[in-house]
PDB file of N, CA and C in Angstrom:
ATOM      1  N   UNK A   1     -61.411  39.281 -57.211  1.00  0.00           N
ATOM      2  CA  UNK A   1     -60.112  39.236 -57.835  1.00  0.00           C
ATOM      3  C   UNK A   1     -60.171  38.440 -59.125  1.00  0.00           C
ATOM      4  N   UNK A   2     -59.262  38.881 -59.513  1.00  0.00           N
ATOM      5  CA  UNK A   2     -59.378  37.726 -61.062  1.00  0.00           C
ATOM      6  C   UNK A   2     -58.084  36.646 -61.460  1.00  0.00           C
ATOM      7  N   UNK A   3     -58.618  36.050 -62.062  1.00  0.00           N
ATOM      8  CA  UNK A   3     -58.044  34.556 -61.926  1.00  0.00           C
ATOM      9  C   UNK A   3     -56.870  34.480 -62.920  1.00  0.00           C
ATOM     10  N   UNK A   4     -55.429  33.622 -62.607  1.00  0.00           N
ATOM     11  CA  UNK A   4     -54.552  34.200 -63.515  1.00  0.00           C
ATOM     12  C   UNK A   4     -54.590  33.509 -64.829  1.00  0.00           C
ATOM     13  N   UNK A   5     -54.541  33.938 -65.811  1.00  0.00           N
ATOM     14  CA  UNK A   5     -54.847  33.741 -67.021  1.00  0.00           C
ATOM     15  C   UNK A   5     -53.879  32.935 -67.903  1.00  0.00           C
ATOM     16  N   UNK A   6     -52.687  33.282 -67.274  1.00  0.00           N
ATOM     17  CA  UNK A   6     -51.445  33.072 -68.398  1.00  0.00           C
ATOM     18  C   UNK A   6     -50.320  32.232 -66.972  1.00  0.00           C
ATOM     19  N   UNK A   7     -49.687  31.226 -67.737  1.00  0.00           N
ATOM     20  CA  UNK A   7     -48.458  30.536 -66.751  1.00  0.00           C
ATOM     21  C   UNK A   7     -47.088  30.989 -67.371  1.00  0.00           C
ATOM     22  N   UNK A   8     -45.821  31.454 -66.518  1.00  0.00           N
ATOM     23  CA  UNK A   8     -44.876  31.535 -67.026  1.00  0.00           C
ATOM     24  C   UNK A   8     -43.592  30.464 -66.702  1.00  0.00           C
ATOM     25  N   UNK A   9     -42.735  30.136 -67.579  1.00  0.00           N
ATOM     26  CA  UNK A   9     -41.875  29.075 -67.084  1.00  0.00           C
ATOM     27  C   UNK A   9     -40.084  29.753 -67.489  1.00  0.00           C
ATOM     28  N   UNK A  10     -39.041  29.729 -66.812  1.00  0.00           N
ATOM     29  CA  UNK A  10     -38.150  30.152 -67.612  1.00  0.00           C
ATOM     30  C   UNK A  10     -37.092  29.329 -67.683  1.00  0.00           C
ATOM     31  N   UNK A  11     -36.387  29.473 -68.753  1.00  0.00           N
ATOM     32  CA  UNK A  11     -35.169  28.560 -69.303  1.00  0.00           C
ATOM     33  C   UNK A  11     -33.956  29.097 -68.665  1.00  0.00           C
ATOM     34  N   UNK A  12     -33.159  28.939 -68.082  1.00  0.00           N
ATOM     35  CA  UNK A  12     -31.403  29.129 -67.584  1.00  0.00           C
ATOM     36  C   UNK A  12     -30.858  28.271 -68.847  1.00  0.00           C
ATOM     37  N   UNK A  13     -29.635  28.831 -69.071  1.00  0.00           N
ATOM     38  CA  UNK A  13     -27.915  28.257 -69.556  1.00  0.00           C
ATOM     39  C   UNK A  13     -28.439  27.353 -70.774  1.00  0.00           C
ATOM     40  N   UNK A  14     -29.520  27.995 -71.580  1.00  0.00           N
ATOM     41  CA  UNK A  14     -29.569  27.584 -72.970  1.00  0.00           C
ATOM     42  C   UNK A  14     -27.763  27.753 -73.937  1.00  0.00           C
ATOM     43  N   UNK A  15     -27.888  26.331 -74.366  1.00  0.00           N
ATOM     44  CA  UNK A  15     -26.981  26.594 -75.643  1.00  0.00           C
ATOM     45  C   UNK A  15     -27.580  26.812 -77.194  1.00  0.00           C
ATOM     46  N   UNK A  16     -28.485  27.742 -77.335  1.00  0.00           N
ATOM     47  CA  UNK A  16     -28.931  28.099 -78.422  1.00  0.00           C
ATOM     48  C   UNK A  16     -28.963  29.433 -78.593  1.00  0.00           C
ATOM     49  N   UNK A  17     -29.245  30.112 -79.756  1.00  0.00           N
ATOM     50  CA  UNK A  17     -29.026  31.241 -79.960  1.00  0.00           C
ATOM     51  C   UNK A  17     -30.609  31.966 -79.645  1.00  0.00           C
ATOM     52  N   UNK A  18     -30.776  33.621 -79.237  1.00  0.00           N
ATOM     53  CA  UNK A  18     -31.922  33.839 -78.978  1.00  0.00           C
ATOM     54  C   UNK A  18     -32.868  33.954 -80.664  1.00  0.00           C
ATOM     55  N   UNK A  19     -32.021  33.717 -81.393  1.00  0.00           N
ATOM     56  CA  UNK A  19     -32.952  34.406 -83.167  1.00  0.00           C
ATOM     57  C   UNK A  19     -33.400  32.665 -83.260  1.00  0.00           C
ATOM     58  N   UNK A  20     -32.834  31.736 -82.994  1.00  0.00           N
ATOM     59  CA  UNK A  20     -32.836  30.846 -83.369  1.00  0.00           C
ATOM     60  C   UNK A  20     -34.359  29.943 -82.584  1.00  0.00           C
ATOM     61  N   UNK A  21     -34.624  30.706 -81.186  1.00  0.00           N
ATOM     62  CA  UNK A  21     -35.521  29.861 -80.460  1.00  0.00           C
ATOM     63  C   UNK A  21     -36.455  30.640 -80.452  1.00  0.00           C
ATOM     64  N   UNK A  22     -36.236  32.382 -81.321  1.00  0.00           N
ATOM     65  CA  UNK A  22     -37.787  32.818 -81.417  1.00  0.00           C
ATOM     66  C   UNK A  22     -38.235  32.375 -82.428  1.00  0.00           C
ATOM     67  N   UNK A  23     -37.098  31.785 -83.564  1.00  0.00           N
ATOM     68  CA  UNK A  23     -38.302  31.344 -84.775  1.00  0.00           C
ATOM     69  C   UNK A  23     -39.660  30.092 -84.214  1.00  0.00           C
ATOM     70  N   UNK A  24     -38.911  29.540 -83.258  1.00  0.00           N
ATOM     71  CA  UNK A  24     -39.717  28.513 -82.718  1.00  0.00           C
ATOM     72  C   UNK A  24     -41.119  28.709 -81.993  1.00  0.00           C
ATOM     73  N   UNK A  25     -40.429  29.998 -81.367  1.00  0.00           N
ATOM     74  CA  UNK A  25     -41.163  30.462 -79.900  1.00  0.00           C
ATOM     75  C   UNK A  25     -42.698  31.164 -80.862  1.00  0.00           C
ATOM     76  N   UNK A  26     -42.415  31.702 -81.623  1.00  0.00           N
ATOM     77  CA  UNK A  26     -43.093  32.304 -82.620  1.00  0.00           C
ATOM     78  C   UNK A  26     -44.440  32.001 -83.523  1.00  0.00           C
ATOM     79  N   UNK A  27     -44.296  30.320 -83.608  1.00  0.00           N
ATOM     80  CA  UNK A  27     -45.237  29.571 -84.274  1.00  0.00           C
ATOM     81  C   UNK A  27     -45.765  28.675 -83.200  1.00  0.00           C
ATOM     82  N   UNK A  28     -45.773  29.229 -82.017  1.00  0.00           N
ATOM     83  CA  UNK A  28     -46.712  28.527 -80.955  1.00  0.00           C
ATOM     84  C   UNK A  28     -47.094  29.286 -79.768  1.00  0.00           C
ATOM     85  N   UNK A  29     -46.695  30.403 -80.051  1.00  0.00           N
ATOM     86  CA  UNK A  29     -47.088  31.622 -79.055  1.00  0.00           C
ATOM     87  C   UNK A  29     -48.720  31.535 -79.447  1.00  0.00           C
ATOM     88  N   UNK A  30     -49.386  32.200 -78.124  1.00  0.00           N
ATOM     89  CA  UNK A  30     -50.558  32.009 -78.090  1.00  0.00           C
ATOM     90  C   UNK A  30     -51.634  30.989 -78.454  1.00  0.00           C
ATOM     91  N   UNK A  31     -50.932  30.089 -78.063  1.00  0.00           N
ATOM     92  CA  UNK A  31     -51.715  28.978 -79.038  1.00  0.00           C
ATOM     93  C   UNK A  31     -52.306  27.759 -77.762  1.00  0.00           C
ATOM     94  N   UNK A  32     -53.401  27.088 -77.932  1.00  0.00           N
ATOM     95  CA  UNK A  32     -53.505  26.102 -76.756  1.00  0.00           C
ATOM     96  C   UNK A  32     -52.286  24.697 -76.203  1.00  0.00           C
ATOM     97  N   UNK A  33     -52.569  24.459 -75.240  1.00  0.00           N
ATOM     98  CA  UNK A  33     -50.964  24.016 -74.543  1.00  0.00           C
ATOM     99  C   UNK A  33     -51.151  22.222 -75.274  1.00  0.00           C
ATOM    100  N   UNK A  34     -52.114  21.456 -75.644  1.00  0.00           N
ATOM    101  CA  UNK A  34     -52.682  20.246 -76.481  1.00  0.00           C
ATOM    102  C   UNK A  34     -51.488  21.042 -77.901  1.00  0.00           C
ATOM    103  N   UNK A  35     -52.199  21.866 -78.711  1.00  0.00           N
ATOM    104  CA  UNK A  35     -51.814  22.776 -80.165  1.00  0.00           C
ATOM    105  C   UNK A  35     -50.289  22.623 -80.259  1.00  0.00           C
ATOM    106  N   UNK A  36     -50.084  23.559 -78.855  1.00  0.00           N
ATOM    107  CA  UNK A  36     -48.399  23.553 -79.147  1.00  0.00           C
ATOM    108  C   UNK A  36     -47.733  22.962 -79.029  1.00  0.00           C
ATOM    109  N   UNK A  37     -48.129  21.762 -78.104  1.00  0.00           N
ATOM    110  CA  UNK A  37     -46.700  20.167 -78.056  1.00  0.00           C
ATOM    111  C   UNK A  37     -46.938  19.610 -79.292  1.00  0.00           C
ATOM    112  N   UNK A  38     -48.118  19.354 -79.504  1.00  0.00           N
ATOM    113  CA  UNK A  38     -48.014  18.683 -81.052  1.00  0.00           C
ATOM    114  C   UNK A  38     -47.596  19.470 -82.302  1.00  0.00           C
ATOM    115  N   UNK A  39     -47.488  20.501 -81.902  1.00  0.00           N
ATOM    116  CA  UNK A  39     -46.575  21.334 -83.183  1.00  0.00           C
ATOM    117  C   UNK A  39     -45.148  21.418 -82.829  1.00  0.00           C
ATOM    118  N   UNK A  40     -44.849  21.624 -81.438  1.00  0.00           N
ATOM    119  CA  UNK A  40     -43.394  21.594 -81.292  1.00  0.00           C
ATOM    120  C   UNK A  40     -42.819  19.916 -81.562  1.00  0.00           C
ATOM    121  N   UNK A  41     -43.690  18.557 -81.458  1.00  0.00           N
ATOM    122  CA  UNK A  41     -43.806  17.177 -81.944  1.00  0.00           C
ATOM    123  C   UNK A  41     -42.617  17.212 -83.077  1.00  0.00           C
ATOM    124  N   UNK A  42     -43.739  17.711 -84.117  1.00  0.00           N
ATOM    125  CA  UNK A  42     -43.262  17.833 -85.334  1.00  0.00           C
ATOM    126  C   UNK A  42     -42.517  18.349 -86.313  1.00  0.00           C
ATOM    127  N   UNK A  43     -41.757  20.039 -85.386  1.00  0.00           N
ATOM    128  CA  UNK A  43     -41.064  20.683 -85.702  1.00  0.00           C
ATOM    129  C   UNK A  43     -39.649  20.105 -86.046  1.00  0.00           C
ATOM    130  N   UNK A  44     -38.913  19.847 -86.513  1.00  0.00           N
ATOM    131  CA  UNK A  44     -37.208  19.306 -86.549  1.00  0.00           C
ATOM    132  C   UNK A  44     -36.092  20.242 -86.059  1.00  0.00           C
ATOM    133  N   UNK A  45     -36.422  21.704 -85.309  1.00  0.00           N
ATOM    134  CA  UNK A  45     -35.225  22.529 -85.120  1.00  0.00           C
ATOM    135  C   UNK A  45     -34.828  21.878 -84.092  1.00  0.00           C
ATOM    136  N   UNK A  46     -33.802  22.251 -83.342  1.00  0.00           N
ATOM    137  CA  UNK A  46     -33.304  22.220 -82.008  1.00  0.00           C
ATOM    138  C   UNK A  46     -33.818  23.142 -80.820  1.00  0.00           C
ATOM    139  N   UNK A  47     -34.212  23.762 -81.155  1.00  0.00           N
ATOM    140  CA  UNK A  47     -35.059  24.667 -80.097  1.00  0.00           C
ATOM    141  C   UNK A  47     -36.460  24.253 -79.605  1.00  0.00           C
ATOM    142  N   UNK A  48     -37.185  23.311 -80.550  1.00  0.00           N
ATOM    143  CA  UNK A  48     -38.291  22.736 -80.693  1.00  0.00           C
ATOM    144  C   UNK A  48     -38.990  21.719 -79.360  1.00  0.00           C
ATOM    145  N   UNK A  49     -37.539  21.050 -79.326  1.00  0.00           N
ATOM    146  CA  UNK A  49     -37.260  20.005 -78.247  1.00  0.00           C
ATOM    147  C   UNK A  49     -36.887  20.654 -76.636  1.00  0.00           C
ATOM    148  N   UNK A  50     -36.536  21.718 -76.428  1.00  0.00           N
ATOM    149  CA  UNK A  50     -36.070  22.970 -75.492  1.00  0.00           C
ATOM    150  C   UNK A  50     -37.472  23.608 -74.951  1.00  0.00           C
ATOM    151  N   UNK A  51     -37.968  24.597 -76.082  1.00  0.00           N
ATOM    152  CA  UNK A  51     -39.375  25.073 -75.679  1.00  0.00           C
ATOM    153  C   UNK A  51     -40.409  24.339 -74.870  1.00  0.00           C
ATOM    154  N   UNK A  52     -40.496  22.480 -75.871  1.00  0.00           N
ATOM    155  CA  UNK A  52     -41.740  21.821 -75.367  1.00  0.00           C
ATOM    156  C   UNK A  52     -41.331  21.624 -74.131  1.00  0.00           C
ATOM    157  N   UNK A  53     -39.848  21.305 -73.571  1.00  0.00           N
ATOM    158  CA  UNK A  53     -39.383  20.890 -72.086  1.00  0.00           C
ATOM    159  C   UNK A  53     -40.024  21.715 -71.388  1.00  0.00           C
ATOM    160  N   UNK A  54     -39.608  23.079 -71.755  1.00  0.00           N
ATOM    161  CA  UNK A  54     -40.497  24.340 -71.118  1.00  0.00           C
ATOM    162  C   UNK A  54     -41.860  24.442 -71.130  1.00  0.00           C
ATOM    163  N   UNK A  55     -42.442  24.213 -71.873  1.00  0.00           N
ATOM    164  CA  UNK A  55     -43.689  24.398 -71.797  1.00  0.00           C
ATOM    165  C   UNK A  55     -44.660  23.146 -70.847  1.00  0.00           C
ATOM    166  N   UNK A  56     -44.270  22.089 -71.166  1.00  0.00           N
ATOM    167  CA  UNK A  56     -44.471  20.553 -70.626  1.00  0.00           C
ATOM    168  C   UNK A  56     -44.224  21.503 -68.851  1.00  0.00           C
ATOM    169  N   UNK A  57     -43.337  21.617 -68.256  1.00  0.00           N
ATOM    170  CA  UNK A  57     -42.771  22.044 -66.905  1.00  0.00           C
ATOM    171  C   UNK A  57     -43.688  23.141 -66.681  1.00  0.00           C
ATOM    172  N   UNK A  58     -44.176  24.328 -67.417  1.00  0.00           N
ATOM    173  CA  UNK A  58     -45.332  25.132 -66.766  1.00  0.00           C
ATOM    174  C   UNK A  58     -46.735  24.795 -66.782  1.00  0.00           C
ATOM    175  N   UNK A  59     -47.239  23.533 -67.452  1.00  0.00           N
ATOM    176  CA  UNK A  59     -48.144  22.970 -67.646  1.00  0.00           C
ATOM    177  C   UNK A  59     -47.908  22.637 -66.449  1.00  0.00           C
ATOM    178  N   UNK A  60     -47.102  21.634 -65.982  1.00  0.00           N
ATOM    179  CA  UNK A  60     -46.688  20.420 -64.330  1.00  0.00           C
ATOM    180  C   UNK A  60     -47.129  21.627 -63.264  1.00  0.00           C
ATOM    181  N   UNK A  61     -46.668  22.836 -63.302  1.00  0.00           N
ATOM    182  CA  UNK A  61     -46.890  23.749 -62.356  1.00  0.00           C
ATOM    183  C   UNK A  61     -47.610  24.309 -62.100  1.00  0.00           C
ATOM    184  N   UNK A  62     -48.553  24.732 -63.545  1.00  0.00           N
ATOM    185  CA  UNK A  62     -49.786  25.046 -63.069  1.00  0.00           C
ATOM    186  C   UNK A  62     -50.755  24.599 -62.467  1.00  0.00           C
ATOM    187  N   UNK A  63     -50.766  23.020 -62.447  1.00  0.00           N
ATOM    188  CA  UNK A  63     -51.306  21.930 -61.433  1.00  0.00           C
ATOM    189  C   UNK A  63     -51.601  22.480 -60.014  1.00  0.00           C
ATOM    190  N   UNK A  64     -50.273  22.577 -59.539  1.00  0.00           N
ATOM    191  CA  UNK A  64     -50.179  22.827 -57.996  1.00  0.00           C
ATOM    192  C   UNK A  64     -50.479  24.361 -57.616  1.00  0.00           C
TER     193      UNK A  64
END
C-alpha cells in the first residue's frame, strides 16, 4: 500500500471572504510546512493568521 502523502485540515465559520484567503492560500500551496509558517509569519493580510492556525492544526494531526 502506499503511504499518505498529503494532510488535510478544514476551516468552519470563517469571517473572511473566499477571494481574499486564496490570495493567501496561493503563495504557500505546495510548499514545505517549516516554508509556509514562516511565510504566512510575515505576510500582514488577515487570512495569513487563519491559514497558519490551519496549517499549524494539520501538522498536530499528522503526529497521531
Amino acid at each position: 500500500m502506499e503511504a499518505k502523502k498529503g494532510y488535510s485540515a478544514h476551516i468552519k465559520h470563517l469571517l473572511i471572504s473566499p477571494t481574499k484567503l486564496r490570495r493567501v492560500a496561493d503563495v504557500v500551496r505546495r510548499k514545505p510546512y517549516t516554508e509556509a509558517v514562516a511565510i504566512l509569519d510575515s505576510l500582514p493580510h488577515k487570512g495569513a493568521g487563519l491559514l497558519r492556525k490551519a496549517i499549524q492544526s494539520a501538522a498536530a494531526n499528522a503526529l497521531f
